[in-house]
Protein backbone atom coordinates (compact mmCIF):
# COMPACT_ATOMS: atom_id res chain seq x y z
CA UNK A 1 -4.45 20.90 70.86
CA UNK A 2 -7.36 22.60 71.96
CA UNK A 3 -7.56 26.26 73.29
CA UNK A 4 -9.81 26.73 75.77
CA UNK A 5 -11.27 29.52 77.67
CA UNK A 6 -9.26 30.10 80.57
CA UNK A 7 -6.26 28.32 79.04
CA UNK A 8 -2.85 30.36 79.70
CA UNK A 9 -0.73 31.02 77.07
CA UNK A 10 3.21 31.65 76.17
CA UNK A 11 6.32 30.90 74.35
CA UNK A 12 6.74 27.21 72.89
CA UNK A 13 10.28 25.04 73.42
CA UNK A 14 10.77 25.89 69.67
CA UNK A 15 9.85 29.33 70.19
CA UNK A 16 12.64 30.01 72.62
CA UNK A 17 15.24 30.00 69.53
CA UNK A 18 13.87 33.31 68.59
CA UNK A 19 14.95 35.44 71.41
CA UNK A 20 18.12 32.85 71.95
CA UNK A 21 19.33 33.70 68.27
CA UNK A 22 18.55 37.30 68.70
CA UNK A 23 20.51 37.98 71.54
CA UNK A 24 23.66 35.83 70.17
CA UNK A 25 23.23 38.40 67.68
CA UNK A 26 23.91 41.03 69.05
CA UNK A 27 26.10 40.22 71.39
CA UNK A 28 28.09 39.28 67.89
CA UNK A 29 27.52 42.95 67.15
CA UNK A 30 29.09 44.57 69.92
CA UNK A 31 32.19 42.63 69.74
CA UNK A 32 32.83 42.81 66.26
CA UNK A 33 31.53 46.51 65.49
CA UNK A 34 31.15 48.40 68.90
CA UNK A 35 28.40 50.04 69.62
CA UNK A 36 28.07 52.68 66.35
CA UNK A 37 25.20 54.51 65.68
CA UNK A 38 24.16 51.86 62.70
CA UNK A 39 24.85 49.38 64.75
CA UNK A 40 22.96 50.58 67.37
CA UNK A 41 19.74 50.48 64.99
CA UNK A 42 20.19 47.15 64.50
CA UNK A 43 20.44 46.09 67.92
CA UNK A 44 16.96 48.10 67.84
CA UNK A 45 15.17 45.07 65.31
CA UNK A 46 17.69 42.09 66.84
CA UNK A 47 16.42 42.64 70.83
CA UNK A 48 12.64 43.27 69.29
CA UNK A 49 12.59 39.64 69.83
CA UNK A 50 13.51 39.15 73.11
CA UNK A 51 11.63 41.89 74.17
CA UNK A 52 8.55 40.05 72.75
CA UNK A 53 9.66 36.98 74.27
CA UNK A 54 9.38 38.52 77.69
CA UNK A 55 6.10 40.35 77.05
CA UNK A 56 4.88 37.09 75.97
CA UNK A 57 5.84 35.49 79.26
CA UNK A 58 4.17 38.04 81.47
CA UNK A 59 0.67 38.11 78.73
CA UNK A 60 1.08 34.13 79.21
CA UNK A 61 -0.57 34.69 82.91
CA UNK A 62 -3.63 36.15 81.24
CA UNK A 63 -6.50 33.62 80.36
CA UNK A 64 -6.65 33.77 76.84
CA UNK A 65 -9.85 35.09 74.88
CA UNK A 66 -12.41 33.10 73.33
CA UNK A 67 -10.61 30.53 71.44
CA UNK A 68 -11.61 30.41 67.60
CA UNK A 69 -10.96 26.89 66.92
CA UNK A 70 -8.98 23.95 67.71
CA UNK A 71 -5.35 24.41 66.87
CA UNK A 72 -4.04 22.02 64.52
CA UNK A 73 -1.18 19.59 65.31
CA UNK A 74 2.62 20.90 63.93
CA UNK A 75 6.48 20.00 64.40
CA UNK A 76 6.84 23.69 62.75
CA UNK A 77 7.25 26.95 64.78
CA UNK A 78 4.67 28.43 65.27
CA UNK A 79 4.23 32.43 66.42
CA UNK A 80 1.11 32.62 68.71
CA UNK A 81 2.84 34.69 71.38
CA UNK A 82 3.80 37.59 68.79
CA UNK A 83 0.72 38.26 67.52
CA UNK A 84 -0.14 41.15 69.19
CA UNK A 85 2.97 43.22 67.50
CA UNK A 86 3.10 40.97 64.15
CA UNK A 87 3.09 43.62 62.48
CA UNK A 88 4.90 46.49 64.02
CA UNK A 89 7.95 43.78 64.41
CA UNK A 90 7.73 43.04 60.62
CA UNK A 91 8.29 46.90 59.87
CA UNK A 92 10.97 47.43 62.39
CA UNK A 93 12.58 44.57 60.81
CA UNK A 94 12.40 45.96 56.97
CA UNK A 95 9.56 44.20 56.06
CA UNK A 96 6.74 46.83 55.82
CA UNK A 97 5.11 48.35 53.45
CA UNK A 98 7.58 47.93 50.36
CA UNK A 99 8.11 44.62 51.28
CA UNK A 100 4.87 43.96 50.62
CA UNK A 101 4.08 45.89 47.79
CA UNK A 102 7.65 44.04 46.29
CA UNK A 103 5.98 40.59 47.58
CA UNK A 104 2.87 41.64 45.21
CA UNK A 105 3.81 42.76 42.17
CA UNK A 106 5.68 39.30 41.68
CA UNK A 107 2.66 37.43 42.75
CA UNK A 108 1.05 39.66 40.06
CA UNK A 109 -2.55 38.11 41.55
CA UNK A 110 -5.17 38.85 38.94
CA UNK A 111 -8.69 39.46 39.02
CA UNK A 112 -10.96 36.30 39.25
CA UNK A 113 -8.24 34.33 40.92
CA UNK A 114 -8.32 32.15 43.84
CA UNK A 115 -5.05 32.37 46.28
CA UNK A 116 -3.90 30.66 49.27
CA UNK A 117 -1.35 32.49 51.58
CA UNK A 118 0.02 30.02 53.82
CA UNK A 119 1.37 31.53 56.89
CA UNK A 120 -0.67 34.38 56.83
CA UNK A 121 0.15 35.93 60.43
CA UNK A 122 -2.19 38.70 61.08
CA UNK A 123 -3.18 38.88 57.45
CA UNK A 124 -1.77 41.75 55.68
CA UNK A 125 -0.73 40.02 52.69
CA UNK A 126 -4.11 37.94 52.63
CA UNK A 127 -5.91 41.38 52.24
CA UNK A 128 -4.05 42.91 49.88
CA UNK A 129 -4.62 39.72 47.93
CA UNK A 130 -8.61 39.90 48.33
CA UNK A 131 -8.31 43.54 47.28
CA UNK A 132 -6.37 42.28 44.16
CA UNK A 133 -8.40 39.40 42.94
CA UNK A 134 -11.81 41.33 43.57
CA UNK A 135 -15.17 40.38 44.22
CA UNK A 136 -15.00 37.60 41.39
CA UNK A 137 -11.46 36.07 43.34
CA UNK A 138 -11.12 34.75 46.44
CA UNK A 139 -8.45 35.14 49.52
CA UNK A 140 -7.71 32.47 51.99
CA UNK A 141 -5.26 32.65 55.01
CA UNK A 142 -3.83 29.77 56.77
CA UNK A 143 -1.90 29.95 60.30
CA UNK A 144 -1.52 27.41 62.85
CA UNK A 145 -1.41 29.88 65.45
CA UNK A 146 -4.84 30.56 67.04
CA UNK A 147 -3.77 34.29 68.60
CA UNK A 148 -2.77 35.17 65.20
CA UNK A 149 -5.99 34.07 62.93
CA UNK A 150 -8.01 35.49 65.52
CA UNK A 151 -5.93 39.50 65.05
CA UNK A 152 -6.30 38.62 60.79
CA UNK A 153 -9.84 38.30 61.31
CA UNK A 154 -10.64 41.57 63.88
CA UNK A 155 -8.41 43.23 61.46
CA UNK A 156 -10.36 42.21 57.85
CA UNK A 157 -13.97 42.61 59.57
CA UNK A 158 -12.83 46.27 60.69
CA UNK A 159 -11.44 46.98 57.53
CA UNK A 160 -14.01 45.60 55.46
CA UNK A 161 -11.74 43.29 53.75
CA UNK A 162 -13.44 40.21 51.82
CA UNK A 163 -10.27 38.00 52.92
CA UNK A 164 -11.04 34.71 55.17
CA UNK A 165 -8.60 33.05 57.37
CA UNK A 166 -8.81 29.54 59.22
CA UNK A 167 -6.49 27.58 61.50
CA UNK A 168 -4.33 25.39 59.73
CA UNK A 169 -1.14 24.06 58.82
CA UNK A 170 0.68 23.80 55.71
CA UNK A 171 1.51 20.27 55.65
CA UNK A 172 -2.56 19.39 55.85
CA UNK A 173 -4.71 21.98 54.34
CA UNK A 174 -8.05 21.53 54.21
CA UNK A 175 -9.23 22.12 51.03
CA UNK A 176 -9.72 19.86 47.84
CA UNK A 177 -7.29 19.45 45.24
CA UNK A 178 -7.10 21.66 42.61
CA UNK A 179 -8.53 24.67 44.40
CA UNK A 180 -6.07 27.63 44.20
CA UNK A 181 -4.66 29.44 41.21
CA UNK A 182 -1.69 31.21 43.12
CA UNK A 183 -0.15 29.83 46.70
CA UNK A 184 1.94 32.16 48.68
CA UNK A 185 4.52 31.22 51.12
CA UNK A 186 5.94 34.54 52.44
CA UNK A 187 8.46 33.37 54.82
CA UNK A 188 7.39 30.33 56.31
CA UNK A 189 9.08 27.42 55.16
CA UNK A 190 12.03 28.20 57.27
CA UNK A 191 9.77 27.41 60.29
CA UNK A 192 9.50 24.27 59.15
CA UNK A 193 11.80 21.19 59.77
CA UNK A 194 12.96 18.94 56.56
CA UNK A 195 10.51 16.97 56.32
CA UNK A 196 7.83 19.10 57.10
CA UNK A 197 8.83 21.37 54.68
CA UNK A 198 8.76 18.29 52.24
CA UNK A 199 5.22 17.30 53.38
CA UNK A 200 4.07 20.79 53.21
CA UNK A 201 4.95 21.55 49.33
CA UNK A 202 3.65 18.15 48.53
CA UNK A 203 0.18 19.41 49.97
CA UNK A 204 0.73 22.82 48.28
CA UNK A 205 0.87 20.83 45.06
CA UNK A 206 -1.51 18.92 45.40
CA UNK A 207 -4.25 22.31 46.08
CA UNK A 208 -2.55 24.58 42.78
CA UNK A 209 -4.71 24.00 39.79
CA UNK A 210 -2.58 22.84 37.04
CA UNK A 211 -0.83 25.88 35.63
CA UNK A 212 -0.81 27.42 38.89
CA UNK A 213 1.78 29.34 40.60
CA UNK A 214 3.63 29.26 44.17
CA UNK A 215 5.36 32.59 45.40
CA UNK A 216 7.93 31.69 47.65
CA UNK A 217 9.88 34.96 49.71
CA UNK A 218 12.42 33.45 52.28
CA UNK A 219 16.01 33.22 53.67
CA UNK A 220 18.61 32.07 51.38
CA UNK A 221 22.51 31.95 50.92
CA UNK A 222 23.21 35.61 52.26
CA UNK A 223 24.48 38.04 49.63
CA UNK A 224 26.89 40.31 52.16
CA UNK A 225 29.73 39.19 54.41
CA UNK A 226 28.24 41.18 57.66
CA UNK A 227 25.09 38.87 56.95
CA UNK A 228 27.15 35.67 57.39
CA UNK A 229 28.69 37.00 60.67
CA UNK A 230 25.05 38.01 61.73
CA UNK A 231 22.98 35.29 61.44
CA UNK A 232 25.89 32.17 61.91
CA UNK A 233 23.04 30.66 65.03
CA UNK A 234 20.80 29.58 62.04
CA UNK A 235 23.08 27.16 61.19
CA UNK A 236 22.40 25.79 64.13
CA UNK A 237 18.62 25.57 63.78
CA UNK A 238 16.89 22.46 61.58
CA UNK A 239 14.40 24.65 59.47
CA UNK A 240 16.89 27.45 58.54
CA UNK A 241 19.96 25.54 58.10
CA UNK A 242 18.61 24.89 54.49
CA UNK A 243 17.59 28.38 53.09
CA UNK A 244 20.54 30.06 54.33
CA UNK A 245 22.84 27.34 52.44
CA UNK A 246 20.68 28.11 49.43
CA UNK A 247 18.72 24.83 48.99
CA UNK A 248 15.50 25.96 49.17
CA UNK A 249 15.25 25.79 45.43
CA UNK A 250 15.81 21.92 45.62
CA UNK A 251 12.89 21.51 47.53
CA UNK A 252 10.43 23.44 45.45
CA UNK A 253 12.12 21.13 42.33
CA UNK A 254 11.75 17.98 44.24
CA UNK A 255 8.03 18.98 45.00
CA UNK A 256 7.03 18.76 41.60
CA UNK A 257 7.69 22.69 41.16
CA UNK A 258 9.20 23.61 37.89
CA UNK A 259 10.12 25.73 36.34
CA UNK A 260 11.85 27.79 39.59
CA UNK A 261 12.73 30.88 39.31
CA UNK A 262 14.56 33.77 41.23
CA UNK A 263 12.90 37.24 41.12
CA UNK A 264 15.22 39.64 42.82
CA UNK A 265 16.27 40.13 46.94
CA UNK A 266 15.33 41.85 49.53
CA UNK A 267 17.66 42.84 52.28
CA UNK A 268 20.29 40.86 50.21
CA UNK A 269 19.38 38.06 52.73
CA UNK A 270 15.62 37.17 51.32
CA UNK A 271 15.04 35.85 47.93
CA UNK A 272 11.18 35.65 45.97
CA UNK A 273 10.79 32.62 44.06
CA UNK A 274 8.00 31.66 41.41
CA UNK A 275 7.43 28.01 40.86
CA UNK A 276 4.92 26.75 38.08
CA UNK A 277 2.79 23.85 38.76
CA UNK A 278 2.93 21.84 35.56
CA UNK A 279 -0.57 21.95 33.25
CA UNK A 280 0.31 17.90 32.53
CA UNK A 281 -0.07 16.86 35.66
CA UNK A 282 -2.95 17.42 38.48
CA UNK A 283 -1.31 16.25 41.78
CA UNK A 284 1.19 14.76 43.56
CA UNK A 285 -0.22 12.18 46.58
């Protein structure tokens, strides 16, 4: 689908689960806890989202700007309509700065390296990645959401940052096999449904250079109790369902992925995952 000028913008059907799941959150909350001063914080990050959700609606009556490309075709959620507070809604929600220095030490990108962050929102990891692999590296980011590679790409040209970014979605990247050292998937795949999911680690395999690495930071099987009160509506929902049962590890395996392994939590509801690509073989179709 194509966004032109003029076009008017807003939440997706799939993009209505955010602020739905939210608010059965807290409403979770209150009954179980009452209304203490920790839970009250929380209440803080859960209704971020349906606050969003009805900014987004009233910014959907606004034309939207120059579009930068056509946006590509995906059964995955995507979040145009959050773009413009990405990034304040990732801190408020624990995943700010030490996320992301956590998120790079495991990727442990090196200089000369080419990586791929897929799902790169407004770009924050995709620049710390450029400023990692230097001028002799290269740093892509990939989003299918047009609002949000247009913010990654203000932000890097203000910034100076060498990192590019391109509309796109995981399941069918545009680049040539064998292209990227390192992959990064810093949660997305829960956006995705089964068999996108599926479709979108075969094409991750098939772009990792033999020997390469994916980085995988998403939900799984939650460490603490109050966790598994909280967040019982993604259950309900096709991409989560998986993580937060744990099997996310399956489907890097049954990607061609091995060997998997588990780097520490965050939030004791977000595991980071390394997954080799195997030197003996090049790609799978």
């Amino acid at each position: 689908m194509a966004f032109q000028a003029g076009q008017r913008h807003g939440l997706t059907r799939a993009g209505w689960w955010c602020p739905i799941a939210s608010l059965a959150f807290a409403a979770g909350l209150l009954i179980l806890f009452g209304l203490s001063a920790w839970t009250s914080l929380l209440l803080v990050a859960l209704l971020a989202c349906p606050l969003m959700a009805l900014w987004s609606l009233i910014g959907g009556q606004r034309p939207l700007p120059v579009p930068v490309g056509t946006a590509p075709s995906t059964r995955g959620i995507t979040l145009n309509w959050i773009a413009p507070f990405y990034d304040q809604g990732c801190r408020l929600m624990g995943l700010g700065r030490g996320f992301r220095e956590r998120t790079m030490a495991i990727v442990a990108a090196r200089s000369g390296e080419a990586v791929l962050d897929v799902g790169c929102g407004s770009g924050v990891l995709s620049r710390l990645l450029a400023t990692a692999v230097g001028p002799a590296g290269r740093a892509v980011g990939i989003d299918p959401a047009p609002d949000m590679i247009r913010l990654a790409r203000e932000i890097a040209a203000r910034t100076g940052s060498a990192a590019t970014f391109q509309l796109a979605a995981v399941e069918d990247l545009p680049f040539e096999a064998a292209t990227f050292d390192v992959v990064v998937a810093s949660l997305m795949l829960h956006h995705l449904p089964p068999d996108v999911k599926r479709a979108g680690l075969r094409e991750i395999r098939r772009v990792l250079r033999p020997g390469g690495r994916l980085v995988v930071v998403d939900l799984d099987r939650p460490a603490l109790a109050v966790w598994r009160l909280i967040i019982w509506p993604l259950w309900l929902m096709q991409g989560t369902a998986d993580p937060i049962a744990g099997r996310l590890p399956a489907y890097l395996q049954a990607g061609g992925f091995h060997p998997v392994r588990a780097y520490g939590r965050w939030l004791g509801l977000l595991t980071f995952w390394v997954a080799g690509c195997p030197e003996s073989e090049t790609s799978h179709a």
